[in-house]
N, C-alpha and C. Protein backbone atom coordinates (compact mmCIF):
# COMPACT_ATOMS: atom_id res chain seq x y z
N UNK A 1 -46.84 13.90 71.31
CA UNK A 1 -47.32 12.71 72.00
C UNK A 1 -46.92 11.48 71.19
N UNK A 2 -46.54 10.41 71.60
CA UNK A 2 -46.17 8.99 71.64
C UNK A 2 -46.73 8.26 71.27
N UNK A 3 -46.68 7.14 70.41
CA UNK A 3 -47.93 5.63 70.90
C UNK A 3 -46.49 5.00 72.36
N UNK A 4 -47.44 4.34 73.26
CA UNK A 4 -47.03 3.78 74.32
C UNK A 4 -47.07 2.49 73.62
N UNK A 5 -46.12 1.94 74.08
CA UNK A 5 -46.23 0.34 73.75
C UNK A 5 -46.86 -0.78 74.77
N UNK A 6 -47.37 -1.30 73.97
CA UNK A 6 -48.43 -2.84 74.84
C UNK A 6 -47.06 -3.56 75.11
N UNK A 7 -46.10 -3.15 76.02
CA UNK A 7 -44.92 -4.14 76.47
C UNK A 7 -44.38 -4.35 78.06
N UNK A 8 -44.22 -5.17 78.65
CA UNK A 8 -43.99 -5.94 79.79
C UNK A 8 -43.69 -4.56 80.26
N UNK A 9 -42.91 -4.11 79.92
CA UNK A 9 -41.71 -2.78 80.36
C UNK A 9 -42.59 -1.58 80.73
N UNK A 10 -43.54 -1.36 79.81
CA UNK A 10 -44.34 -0.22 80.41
C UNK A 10 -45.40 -0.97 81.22
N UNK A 11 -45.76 -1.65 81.30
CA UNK A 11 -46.63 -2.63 82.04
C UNK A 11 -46.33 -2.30 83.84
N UNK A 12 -45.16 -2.73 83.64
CA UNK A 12 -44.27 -2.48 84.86
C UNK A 12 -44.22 -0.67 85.70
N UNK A 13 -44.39 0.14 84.72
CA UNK A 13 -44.52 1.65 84.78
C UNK A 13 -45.69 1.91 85.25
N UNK A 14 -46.77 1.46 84.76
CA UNK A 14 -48.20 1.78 84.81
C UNK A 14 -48.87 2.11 86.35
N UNK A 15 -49.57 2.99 86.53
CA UNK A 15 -50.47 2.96 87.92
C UNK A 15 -51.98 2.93 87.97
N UNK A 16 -51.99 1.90 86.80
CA UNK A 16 -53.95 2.39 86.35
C UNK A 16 -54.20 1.31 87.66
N UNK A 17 -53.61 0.78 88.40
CA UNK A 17 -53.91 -0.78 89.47
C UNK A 17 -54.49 0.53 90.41
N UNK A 18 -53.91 1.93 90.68
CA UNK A 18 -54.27 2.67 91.53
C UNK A 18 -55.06 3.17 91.74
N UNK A 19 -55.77 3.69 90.48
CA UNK A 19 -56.67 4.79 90.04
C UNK A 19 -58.04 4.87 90.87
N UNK A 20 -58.62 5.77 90.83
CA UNK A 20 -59.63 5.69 92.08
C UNK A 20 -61.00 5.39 91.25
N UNK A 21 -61.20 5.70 89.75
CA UNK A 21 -62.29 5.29 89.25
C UNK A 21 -62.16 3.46 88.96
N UNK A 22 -60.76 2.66 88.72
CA UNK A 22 -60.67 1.52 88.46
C UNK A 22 -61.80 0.99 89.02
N UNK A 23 -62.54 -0.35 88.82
CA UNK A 23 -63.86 -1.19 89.90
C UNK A 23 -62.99 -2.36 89.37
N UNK A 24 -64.02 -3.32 90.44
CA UNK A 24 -64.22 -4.54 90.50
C UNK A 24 -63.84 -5.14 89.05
N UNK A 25 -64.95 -4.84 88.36
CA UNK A 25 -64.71 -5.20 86.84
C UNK A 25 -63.28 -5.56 85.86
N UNK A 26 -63.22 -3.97 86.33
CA UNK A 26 -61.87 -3.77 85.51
C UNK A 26 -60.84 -4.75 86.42
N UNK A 27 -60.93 -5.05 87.69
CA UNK A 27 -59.59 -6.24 88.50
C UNK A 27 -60.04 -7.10 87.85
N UNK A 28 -61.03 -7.85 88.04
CA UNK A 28 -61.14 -8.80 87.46
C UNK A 28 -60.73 -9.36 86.37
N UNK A 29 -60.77 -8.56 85.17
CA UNK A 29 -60.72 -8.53 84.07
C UNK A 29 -59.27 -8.52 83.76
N UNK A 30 -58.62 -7.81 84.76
CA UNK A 30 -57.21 -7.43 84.55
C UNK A 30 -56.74 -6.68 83.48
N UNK A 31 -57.43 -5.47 83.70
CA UNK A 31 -57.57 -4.35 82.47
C UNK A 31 -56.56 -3.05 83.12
N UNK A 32 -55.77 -2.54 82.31
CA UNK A 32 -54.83 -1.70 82.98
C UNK A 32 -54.16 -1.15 81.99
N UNK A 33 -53.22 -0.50 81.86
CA UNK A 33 -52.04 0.24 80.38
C UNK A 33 -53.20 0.87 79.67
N UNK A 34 -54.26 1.54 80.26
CA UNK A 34 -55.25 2.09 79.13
C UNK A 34 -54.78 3.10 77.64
N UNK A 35 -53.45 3.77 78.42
CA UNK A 35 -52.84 4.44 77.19
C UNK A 35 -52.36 3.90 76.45
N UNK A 36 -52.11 2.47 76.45
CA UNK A 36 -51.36 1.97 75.18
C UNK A 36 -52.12 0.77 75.04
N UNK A 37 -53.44 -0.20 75.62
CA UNK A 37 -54.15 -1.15 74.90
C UNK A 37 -55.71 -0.47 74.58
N UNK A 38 -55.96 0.86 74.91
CA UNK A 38 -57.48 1.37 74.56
C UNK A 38 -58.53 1.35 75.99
N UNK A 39 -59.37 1.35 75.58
CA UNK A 39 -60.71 2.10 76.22
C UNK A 39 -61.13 0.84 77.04
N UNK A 40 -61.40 0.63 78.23
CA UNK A 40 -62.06 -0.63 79.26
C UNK A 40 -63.35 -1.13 78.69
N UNK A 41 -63.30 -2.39 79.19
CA UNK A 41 -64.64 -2.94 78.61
C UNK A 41 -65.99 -2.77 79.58
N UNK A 42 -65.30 -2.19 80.89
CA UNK A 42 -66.21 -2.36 81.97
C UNK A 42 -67.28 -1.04 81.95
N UNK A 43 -68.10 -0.96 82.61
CA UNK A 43 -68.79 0.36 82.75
C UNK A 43 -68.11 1.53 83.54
N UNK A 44 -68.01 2.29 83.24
CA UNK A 44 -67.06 3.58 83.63
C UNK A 44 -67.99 4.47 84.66
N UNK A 45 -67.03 4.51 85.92
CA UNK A 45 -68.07 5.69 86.70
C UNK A 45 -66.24 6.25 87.21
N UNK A 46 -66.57 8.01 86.80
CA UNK A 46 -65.68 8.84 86.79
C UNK A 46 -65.53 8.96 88.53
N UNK A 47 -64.29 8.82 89.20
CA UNK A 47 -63.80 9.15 90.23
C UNK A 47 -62.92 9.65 90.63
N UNK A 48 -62.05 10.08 89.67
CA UNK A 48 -60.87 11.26 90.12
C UNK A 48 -60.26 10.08 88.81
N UNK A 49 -58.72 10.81 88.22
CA UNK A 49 -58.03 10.38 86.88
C UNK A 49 -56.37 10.45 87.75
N UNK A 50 -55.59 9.59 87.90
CA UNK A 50 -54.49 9.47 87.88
C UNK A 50 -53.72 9.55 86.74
N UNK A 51 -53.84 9.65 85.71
CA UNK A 51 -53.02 9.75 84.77
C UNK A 51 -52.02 10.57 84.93
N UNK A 52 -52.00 11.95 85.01
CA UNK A 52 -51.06 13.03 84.89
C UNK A 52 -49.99 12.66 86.20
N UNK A 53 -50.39 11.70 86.95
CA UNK A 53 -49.35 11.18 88.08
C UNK A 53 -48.14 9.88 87.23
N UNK A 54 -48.93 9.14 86.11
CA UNK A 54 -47.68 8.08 85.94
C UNK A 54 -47.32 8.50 84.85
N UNK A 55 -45.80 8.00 85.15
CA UNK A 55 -44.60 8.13 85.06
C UNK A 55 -44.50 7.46 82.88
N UNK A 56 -45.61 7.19 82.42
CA UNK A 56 -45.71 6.84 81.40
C UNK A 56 -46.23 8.61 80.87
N UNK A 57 -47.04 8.92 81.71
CA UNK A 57 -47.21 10.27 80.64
C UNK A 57 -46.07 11.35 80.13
N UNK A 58 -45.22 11.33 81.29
CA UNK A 58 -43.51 12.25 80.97
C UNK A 58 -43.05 11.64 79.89
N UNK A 59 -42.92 10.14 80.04
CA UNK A 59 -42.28 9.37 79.18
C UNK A 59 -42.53 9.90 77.93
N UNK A 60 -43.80 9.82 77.28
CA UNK A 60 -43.94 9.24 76.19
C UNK A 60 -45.22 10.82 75.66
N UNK A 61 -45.13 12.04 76.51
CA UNK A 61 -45.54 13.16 76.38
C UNK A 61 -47.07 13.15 76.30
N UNK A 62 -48.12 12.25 77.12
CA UNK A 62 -49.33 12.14 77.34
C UNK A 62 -49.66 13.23 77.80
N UNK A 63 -50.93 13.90 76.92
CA UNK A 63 -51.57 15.46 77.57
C UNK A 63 -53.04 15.06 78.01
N UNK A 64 -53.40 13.63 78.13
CA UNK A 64 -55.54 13.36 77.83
C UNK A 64 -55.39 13.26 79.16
N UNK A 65 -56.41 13.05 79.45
CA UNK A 65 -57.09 12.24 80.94
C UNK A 65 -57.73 11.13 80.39
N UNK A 66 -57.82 10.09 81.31
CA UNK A 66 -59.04 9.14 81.10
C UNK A 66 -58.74 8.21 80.05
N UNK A 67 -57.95 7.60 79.65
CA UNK A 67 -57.55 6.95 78.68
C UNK A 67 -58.91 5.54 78.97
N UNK A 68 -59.23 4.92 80.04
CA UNK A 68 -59.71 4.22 80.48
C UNK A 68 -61.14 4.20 79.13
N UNK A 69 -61.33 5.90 79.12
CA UNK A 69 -62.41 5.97 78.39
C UNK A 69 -62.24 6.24 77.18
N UNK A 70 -61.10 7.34 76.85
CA UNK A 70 -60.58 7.69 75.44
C UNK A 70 -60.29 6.96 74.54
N UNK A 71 -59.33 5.84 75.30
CA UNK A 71 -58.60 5.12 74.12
C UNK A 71 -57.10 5.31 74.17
N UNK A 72 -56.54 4.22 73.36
CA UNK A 72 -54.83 4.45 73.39
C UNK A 72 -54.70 6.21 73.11
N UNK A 73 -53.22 6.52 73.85
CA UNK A 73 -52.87 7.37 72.99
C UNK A 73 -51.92 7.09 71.91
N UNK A 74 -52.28 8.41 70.73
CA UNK A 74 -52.21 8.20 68.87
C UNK A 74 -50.59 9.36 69.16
């Protein structure tokens, strides 16, 4: 596994805009790239995990779920 980079480029890759647990909060906030800036500031209610769908986890060999909650991946 990878560190993902906090860069425009994977920014562009990302599908956390999709995710079915994302809320209000987190738009607002404009919180997203959880694998490569860390854990949301918002309150977390689990609703299904897109991760293993973007195209950043092949990349860069992501095995977690939930980064939203985990934290970057190390």
């Amino acid at each position: 596994m990878a560190v993902v980079p906090d860069t425009e480029e994977t920014m562009k890759k990302c599908i956390c805009g999709g995710c079915p647990s994302r809320n209000q909060c987190m738009k607002e906030n404009m919180e997203g790239l959880f694998c490569a800036k860390g854990t949301t500031t918002c309150e977390l209610i689990k609703n299904g995990c897109i991760c293993g769908a973007c195209p950043l986890t092949a990349e860069y060999t992501l095995d977690k779920m939930y980064y939203c909650e985990i934290g970057a991946a190390e």
